[in-house]
Protein backbone atom coordinates (compact mmCIF):
# COMPACT_ATOMS: atom_id res chain seq x y z
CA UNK A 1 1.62 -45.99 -12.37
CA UNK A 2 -1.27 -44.46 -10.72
CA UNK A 3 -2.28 -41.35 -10.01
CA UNK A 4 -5.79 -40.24 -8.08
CA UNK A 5 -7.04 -36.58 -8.11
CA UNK A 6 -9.07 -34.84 -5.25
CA UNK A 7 -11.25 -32.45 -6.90
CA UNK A 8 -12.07 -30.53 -3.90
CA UNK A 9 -8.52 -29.91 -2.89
CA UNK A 10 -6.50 -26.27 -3.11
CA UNK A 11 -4.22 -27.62 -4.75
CA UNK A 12 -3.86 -27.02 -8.22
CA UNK A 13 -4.62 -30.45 -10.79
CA UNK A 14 -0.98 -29.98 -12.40
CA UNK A 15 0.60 -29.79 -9.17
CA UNK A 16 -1.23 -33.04 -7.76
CA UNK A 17 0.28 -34.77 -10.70
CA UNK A 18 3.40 -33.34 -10.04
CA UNK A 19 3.84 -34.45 -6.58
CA UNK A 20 2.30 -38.17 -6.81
CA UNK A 21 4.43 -38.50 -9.69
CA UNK A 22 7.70 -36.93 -7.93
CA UNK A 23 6.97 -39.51 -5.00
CA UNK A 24 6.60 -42.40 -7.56
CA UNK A 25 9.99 -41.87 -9.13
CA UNK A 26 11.32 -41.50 -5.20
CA UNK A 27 9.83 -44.87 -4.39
CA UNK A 28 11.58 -46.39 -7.02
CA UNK A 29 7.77 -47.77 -8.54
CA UNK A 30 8.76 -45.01 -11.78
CA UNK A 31 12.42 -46.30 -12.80
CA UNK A 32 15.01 -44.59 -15.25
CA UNK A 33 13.84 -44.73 -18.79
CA UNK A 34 10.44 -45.52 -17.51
CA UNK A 35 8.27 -44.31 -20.72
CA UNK A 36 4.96 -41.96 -19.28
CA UNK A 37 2.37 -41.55 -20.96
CA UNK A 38 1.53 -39.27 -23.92
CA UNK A 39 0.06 -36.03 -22.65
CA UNK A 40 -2.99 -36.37 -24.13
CA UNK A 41 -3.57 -40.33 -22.79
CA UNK A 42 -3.03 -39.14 -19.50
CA UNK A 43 -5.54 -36.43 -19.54
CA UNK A 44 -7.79 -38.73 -21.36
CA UNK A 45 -7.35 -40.74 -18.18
CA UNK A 46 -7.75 -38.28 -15.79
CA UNK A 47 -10.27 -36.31 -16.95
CA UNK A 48 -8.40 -33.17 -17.03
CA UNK A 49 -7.24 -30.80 -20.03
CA UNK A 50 -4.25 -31.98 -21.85
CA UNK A 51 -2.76 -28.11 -20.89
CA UNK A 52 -2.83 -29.43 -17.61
CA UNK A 53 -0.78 -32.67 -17.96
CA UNK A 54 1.52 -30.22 -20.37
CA UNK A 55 2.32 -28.19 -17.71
CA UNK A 56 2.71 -31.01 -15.09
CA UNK A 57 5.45 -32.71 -17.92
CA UNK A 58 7.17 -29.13 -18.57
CA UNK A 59 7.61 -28.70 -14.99
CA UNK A 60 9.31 -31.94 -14.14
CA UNK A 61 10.99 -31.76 -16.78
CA UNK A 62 12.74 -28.22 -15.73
CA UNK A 63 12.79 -29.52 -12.57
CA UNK A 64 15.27 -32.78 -13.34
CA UNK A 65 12.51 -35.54 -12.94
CA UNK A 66 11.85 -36.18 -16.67
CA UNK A 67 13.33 -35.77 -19.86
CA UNK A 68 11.19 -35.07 -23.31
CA UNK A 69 12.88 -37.17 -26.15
CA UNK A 70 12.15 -36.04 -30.01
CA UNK A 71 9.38 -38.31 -31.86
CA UNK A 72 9.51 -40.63 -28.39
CA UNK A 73 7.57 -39.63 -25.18
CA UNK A 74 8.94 -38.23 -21.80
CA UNK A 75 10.95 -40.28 -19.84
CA UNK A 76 12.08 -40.76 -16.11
CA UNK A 77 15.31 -39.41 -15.58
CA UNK A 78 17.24 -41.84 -13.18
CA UNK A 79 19.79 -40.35 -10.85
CA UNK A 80 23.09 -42.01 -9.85
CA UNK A 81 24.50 -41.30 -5.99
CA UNK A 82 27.49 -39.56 -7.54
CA UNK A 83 24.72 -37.33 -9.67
CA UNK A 84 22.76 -36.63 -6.51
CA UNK A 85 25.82 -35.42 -4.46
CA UNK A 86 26.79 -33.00 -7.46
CA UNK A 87 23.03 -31.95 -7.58
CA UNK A 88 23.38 -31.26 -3.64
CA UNK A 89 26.62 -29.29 -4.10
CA UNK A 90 25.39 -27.25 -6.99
CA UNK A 91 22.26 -26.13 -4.72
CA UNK A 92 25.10 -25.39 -1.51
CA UNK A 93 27.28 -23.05 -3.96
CA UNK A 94 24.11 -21.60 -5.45
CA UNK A 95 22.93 -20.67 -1.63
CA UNK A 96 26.40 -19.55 -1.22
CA UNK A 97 26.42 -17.10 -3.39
CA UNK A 98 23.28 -15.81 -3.03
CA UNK A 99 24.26 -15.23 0.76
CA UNK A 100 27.40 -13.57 -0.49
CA UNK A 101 25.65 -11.64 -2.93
CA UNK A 102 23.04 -9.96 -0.19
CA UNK A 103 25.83 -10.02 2.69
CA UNK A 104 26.40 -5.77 2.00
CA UNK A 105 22.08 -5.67 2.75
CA UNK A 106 22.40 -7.82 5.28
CA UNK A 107 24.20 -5.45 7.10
CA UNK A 108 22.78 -2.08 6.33
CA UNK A 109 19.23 -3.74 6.91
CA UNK A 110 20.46 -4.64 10.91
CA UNK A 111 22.37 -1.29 10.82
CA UNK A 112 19.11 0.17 10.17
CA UNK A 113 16.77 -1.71 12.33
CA UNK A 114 19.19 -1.76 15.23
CA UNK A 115 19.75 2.41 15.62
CA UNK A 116 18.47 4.41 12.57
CA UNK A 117 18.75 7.37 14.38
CA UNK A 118 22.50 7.74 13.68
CA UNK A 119 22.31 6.26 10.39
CA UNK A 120 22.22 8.35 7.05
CA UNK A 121 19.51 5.99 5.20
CA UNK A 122 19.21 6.56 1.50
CA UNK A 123 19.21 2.86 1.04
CA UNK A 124 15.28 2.02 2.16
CA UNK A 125 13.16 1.54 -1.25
CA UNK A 126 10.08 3.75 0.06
CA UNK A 127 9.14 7.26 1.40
CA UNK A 128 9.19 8.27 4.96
CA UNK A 129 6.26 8.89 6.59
CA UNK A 130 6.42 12.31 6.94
CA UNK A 131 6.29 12.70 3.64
CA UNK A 132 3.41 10.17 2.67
CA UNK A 133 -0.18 12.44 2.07
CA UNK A 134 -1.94 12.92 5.45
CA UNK A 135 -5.61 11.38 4.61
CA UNK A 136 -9.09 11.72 6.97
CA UNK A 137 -10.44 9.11 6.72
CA UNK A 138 -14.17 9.03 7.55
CA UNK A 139 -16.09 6.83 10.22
CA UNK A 140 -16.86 3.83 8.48
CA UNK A 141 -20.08 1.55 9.85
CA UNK A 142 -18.44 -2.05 11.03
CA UNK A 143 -21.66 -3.84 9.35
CA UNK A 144 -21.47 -1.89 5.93
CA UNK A 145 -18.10 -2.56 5.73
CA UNK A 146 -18.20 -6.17 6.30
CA UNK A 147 -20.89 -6.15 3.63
CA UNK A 148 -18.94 -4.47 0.90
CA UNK A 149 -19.75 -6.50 -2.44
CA UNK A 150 -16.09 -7.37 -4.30
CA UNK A 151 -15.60 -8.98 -7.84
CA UNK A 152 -12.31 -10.98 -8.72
CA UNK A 153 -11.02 -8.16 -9.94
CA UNK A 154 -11.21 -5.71 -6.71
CA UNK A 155 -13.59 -3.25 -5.30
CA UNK A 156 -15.53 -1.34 -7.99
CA UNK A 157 -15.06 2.23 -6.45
CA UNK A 158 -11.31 2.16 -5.80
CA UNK A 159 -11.13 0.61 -9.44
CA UNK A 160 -12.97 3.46 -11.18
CA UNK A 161 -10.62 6.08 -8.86
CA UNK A 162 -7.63 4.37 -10.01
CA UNK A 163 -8.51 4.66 -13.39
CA UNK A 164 -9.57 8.51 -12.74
CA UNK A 165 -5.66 8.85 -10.88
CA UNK A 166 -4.10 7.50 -14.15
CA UNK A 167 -6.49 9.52 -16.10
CA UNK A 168 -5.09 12.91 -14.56
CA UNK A 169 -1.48 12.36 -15.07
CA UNK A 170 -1.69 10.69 -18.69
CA UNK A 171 -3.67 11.71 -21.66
CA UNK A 172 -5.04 8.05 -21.32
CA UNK A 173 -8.01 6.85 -18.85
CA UNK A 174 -8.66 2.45 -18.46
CA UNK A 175 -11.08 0.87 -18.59
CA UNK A 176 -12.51 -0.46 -15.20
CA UNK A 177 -12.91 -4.07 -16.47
CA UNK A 178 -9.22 -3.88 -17.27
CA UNK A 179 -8.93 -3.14 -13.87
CA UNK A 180 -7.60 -6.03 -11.45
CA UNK A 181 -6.50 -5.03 -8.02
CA UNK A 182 -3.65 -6.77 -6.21
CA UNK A 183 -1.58 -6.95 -3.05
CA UNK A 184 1.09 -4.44 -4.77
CA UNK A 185 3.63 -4.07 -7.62
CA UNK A 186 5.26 -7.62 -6.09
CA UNK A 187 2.42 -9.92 -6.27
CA UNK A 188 1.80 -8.53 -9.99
CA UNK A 189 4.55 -8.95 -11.83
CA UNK A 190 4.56 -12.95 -10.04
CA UNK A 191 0.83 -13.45 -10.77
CA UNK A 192 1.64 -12.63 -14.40
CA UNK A 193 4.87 -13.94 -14.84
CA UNK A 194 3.45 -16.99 -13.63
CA UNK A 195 0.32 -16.82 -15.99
CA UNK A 196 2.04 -16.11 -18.89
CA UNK A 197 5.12 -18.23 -19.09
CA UNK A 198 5.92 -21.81 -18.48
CA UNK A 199 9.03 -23.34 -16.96
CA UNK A 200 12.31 -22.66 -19.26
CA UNK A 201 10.61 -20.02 -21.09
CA UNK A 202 12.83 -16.62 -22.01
CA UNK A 203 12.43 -13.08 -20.76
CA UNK A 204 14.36 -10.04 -21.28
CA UNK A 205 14.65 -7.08 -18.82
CA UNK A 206 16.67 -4.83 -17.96
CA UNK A 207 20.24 -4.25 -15.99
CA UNK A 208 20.49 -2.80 -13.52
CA UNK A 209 16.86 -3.82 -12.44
CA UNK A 210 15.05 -4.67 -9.63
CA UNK A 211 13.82 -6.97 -11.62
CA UNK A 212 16.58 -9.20 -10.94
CA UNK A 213 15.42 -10.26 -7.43
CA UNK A 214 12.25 -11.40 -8.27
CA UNK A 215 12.44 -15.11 -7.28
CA UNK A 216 9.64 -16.84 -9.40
CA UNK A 217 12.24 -16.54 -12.22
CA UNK A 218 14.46 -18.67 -10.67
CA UNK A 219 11.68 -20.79 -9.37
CA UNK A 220 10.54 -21.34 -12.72
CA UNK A 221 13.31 -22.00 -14.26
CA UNK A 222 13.58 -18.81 -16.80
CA UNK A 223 15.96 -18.24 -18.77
CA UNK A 224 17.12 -14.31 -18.10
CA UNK A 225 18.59 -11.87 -20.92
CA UNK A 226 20.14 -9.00 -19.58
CA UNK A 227 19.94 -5.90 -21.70
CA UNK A 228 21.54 -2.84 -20.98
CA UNK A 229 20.27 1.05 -20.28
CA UNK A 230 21.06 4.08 -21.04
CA UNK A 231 19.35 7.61 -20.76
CA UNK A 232 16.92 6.90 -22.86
CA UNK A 233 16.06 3.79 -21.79
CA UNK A 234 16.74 -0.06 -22.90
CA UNK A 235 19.50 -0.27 -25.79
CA UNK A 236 17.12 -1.52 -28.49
CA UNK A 237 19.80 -2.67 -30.64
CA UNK A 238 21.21 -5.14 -28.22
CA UNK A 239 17.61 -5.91 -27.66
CA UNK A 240 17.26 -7.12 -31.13
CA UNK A 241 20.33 -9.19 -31.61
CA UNK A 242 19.45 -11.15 -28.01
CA UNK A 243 15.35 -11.50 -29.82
CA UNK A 244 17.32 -13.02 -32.94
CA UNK A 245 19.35 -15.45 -30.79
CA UNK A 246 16.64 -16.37 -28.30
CA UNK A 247 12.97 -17.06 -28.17
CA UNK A 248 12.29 -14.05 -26.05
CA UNK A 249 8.36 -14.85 -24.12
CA UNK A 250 8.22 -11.67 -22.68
CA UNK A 251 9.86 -8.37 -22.21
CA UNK A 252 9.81 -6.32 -18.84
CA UNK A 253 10.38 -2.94 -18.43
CA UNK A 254 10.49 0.49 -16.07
CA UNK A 255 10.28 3.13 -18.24
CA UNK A 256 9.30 6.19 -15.81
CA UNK A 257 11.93 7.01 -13.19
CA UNK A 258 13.31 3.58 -13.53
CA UNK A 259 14.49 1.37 -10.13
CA UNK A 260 17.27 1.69 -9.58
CA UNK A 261 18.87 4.31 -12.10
CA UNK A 262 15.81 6.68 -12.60
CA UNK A 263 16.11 7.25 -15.94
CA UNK A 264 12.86 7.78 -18.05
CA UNK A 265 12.66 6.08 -21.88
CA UNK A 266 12.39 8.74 -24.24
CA UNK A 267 9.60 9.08 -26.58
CA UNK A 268 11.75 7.80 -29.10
CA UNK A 269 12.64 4.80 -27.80
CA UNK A 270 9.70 4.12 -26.60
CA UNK A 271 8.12 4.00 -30.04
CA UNK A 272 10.70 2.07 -31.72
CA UNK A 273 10.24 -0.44 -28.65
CA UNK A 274 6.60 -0.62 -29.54
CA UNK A 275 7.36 -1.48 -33.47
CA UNK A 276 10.02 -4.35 -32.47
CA UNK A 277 7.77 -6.16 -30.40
CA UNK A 278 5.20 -5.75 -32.68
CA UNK A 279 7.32 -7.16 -35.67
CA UNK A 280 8.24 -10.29 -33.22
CA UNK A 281 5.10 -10.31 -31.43
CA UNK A 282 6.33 -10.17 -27.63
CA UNK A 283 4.33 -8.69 -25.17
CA UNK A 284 5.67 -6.40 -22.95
CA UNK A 285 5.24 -5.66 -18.70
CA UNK A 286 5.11 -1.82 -18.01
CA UNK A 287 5.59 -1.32 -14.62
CA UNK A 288 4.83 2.14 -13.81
CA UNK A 289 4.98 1.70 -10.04
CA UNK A 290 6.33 5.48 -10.16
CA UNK A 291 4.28 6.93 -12.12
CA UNK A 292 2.44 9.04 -10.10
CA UNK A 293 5.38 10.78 -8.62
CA UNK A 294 6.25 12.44 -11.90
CA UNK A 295 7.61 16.21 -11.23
CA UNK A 296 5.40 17.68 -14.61
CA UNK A 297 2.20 16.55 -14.05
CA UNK A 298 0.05 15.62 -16.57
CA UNK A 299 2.75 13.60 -17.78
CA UNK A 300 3.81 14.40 -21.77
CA UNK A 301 5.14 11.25 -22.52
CA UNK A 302 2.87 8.81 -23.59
CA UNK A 303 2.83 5.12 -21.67
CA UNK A 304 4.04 1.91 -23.88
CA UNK A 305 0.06 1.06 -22.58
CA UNK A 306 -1.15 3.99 -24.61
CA UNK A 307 0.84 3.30 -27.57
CA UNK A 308 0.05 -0.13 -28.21
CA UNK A 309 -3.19 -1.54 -25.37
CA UNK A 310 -3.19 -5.40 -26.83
CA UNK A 311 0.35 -5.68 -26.41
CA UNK A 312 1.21 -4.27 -23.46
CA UNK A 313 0.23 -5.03 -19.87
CA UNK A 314 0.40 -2.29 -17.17
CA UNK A 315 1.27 -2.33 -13.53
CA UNK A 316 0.17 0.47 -11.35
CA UNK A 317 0.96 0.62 -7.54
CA UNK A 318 -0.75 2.89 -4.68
CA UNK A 319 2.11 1.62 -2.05
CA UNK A 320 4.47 4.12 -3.65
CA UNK A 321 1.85 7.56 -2.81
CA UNK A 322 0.38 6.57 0.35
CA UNK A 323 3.13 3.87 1.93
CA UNK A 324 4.58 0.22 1.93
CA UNK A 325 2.23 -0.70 4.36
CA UNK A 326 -0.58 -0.16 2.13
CA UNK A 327 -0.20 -3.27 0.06
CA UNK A 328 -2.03 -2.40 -3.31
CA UNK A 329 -1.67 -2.25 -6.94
CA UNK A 330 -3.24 -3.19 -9.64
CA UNK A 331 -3.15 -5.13 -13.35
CA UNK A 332 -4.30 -2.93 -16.44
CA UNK A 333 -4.27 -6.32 -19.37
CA UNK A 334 -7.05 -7.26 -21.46
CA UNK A 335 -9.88 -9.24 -20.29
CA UNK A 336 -8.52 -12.51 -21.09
CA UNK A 337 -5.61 -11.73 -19.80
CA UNK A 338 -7.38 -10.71 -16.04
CA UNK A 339 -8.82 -14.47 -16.17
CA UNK A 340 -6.25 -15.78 -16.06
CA UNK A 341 -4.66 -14.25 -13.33
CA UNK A 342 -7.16 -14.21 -11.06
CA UNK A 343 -7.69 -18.12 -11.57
CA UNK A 344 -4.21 -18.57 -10.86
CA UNK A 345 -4.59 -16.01 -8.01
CA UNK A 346 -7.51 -17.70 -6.72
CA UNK A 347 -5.47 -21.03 -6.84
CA UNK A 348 -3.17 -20.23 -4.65
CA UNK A 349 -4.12 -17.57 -2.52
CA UNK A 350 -7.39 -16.10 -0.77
CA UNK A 351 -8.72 -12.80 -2.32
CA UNK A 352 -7.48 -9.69 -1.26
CA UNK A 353 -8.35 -8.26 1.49
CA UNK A 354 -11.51 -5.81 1.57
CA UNK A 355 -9.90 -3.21 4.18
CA UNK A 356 -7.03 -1.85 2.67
CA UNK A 357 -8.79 -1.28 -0.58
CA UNK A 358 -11.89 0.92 0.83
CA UNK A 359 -9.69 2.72 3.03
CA UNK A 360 -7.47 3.05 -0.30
CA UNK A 361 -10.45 4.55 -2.11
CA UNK A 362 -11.67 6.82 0.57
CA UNK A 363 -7.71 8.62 0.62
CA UNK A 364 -7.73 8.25 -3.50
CA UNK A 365 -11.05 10.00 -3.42
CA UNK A 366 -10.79 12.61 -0.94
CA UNK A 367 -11.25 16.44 -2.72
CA UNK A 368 -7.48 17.42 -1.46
CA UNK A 369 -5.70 14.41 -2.60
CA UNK A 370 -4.76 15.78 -5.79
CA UNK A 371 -3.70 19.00 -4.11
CA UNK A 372 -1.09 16.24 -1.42
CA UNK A 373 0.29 14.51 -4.06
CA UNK A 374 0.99 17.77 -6.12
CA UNK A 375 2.68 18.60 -2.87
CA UNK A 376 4.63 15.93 -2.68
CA UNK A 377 5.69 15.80 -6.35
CA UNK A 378 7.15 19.12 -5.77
CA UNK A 379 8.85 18.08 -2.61
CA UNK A 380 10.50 15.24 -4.02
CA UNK A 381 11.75 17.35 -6.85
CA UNK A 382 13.18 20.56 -4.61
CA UNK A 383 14.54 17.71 -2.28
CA UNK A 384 16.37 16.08 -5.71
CA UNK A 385 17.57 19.21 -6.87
CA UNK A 386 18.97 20.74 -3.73
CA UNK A 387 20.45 16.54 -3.65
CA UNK A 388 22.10 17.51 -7.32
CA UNK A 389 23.45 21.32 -6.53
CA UNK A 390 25.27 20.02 -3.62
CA UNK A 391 26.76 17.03 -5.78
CA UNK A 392 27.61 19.44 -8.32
CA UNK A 393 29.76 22.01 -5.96
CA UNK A 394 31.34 19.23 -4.18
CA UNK A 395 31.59 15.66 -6.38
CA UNK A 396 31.22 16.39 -9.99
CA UNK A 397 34.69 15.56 -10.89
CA UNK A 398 34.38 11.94 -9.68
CA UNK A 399 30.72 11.36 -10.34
CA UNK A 400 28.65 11.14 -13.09
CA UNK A 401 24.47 11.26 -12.84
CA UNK A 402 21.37 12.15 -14.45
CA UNK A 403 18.63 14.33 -13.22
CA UNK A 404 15.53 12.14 -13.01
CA UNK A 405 11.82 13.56 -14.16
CA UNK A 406 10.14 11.90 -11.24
CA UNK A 407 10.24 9.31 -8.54
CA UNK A 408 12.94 9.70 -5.44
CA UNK A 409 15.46 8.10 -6.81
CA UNK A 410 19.11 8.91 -8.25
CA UNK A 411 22.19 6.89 -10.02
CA UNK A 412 25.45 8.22 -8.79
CA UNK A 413 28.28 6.66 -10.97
CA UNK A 414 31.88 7.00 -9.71
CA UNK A 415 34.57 7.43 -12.64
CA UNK A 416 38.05 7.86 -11.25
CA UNK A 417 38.92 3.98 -11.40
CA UNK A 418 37.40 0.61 -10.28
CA UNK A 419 35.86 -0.45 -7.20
CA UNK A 420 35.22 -3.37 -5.20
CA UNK A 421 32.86 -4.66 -2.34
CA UNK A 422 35.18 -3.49 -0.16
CA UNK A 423 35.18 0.56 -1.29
CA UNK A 424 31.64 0.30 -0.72
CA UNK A 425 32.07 -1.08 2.71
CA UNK A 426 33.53 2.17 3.89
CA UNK A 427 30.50 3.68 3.85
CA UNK A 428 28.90 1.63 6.30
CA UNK A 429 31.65 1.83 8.79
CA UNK A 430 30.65 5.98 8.38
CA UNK A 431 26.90 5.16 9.34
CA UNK A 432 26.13 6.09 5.47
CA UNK A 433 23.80 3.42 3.74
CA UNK A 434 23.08 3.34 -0.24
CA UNK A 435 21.94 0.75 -2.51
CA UNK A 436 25.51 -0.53 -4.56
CA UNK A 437 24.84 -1.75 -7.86
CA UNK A 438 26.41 -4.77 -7.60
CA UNK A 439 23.24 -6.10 -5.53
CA UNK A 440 21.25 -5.84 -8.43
CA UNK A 441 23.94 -6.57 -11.48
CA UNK A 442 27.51 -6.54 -12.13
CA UNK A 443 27.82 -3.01 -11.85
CA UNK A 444 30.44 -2.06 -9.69
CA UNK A 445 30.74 1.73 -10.06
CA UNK A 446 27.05 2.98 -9.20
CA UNK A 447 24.66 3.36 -6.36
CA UNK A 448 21.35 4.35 -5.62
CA UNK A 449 20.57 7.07 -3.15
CA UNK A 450 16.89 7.24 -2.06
CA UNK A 451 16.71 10.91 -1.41
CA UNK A 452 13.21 11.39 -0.19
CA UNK A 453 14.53 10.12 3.04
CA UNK A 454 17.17 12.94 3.74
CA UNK A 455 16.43 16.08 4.53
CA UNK A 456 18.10 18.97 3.61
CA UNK A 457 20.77 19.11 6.79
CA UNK A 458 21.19 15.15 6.33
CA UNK A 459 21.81 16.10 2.52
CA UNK A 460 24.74 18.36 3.43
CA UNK A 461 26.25 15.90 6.08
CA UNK A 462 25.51 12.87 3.39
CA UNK A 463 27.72 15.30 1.16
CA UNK A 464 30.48 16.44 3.54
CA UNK A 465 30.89 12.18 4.58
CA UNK A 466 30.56 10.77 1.07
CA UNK A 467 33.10 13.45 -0.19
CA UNK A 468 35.51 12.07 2.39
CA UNK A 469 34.82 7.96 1.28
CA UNK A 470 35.70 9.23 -2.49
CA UNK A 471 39.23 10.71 -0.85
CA UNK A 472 39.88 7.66 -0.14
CA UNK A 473 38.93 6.24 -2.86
CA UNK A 474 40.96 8.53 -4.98
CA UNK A 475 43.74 7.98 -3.17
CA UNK A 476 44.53 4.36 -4.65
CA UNK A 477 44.73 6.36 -7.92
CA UNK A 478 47.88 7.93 -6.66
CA UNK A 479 49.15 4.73 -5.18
């Protein structure tokens, strides 16, 4: 067995191991039962940290190359013809079913892109661009801006106006060097997912969630725990029992308008959230992503950041306010915590991009922004309750929903009797497109509607069309 290092490589130390020992095993030189060495003698051999060889061994190991055996060493797994066709076949059905899963987007997203004139969109996860604060920017010098100084953690100025933004709309203000900008809400939760677990480690989040789709979990072999919502947020209790079953690593959470049912934790809840993963000691992800599209502004309920700073780690995103394009959001964690990240950041990516974040500051910092996004708070909510009357004079006997506090999202929940793919198919074939929950769970009966992007006439004829898919949905009742 030998393995050589290149120092001056991008590729990380662990994964170098990784891949000369992958190709060893391959070439038949590492043979089943083959006994590797301890961690710590192969780091000793190396010259690397034994965390390093760790997390080279964990990885294989998720990853079907190795086994660890109690009191005995890690091992070589070897791998029969007959285990390597069922591996194949398990990876076919997998794909399979993640193709059926996303067929329904599939086809709204090609619906959309081919003629969204005629479609009624209240599937698209963002605001339309009408609606997104109109900014003047100011003539920027090509030479000063190419000489911008930026740490690791982000330009300086947009960092001390995103802390001034969150400042205004909680009774809480960061600090700057708990600051760490990033290419959006995306790239943080995988930048910290990725620092702060290993392969086959636990999390718990919620369902329905977004969070669902994220593929590093997947990638990295965690293990998920589902735990239900309700209007006040995640069920604690069931949170409990699945903490007392499993070794729960981390906890991730939406509490403000959350994607996709837009319910907000209550105060309550939140606290009692706080003292269980204080008594277990799990940190917990905040994503707040929406927070700056409450309807009452200053917020009055406190963030889980407020109420406990060491344990939780907050993720703030600009894309929401001033448009997807705009690729920017940003990591409020301890110190440590920030090293980390931007090591493993730095690792695997270049840094982010100066542009984007001194245009960013300029719009953030501009004297009428506050005045926009007050603007378009209040547009969001007059466009979500005019959304709700209509529901209420023409569906509220066959749906059940909640008025969200902020965001531009709703959770329309159909009661008359149970659907299937296919129900939600007939709204396609009447150019309507929603977000089902069953993309994002098991949940069969819901959808999301995105209603910044109807207006008030597309409202009514959204109405008037969906009102004539439930018909026909209620007419299997009578069947």
């Amino acid at each position: 067995m030998n393995i050589i290092l290149e120092r001056e490589t991008n590729t990380p130390l662990y994964r170098q191991i990784m891949n000369q020992l992958i190709y060893q095993i391959d070439e038949g030189i590492l043979y089943e039962n083959f006994r590797l060495p301890s961690e710590r003698e192969l780091a000793n051999q190396l010259g690397v940290n034994r965390s390093t060889v760790v997390r080279a061994y964990d990885e294989l190991n998720a990853e079907g190359f190795v086994e660890k055996r109690a009191s005995s060493g890690t091992y070589v797994i070897g791998q029969s013809e007959a285990q390597a066709v069922n591996h194949l076949r398990e990876r076919i059905q997998f794909n399979y079913q993640k193709y059926q899963q996303n067929d329904y987007m599939t086809k709204v997203e090609e619906m959309i892109k081919m003629d969204a004139s005629s479609v009624l969109d209240a599937y698209s996860g963002e605001l339309p661009y009408n609606l997104i604060p109109n900014i003047s920017l100011p003539n920027v010098n090509w030479q000063s801006f190419l000489s911008v100084e930026v740490s690791r953690l982000g330009y300086k100025p947009l960092r001390k106006n995103i802390a001034t933004l969150v400042g205004k709309m909680y009774s809480y203000e960061p600090k700057i060097e708990e600051i760490m900008l990033t290419a959006g809400g995306q790239q943080s939760l995988v930048l910290l997912i990725q620092s702060l677990l290993k392969p086959g480690d636990t999390v718990a989040l919620e369902d329905p969630s977004f969070f669902n789709g994220i593929s590093v979990l997947n990638a990295m072999s965690i293990k998920v725990v589902r735990i239900p919502i309700d209007k006040d947020g995640l069920c604690l209790n069931e949170l409990e029992d699945a903490i007392k079953k499993e070794s729960i690593q981390l906890i991730l959470t939406n509490p403000n308008f959350q994607n996709p049912t837009g319910t907000t934790m209550s105060l309550t809840r939140r606290k009692k959230l706080i003292a269980l993963c204080e008594l277990y000691r799990i940190p917990i992800i905040e994503d707040d992503v929406f927070g700056q599209l409450a309807y009452e502004a200053p917020s009055r309920i406190p963030l889980l950041k407020e109420l406990s700073p060491q344990l939780v780690i907050y993720i703030g995103s600009l894309s929401k306010i001033l448009g997807s394009r705009m690729q920017l959001g940003w990591i409020e964690a301890p110190v440590y915590v920030l090293d980390e990240v931007a090591k493993l950041r730095d690792e695997y990516e270049t840094q982010l991009n100066i542009f984007p974040q001194v245009m960013a500051s300029y719009a953030v910092s501009d004297p009428e922004f506050s005045e926009k996004l007050m603007v378009l708070r209040q547009t969001l909510e007059e466009r979500m309750r005019y959304f709700i009357e209509a529901i209420k004079k023409e569906l509220s006997s066959s749906l059940d929903y909640t008025m969200p506090k902020g965001g531009y999202y709703i959770w329309l929940t159909y009661t008359k009797r149970t659907l299937i793919k296919e129900d939600w198919r007939l709204l396609i074939k009447d150019s309507i497109v929603v977000l089902p929950g069953f993309v994002m769970s098991k949940e069969m009966q819901s959808c999301r509607v995105n209603v910044s992007r109807l207006t008030t006439k597309q409202i009514d004829l959204f109405i008037i069309k969906f009102k004539d898919i439930i018909t026909q949905w209620n007419k299997h009742i009578e069947e």
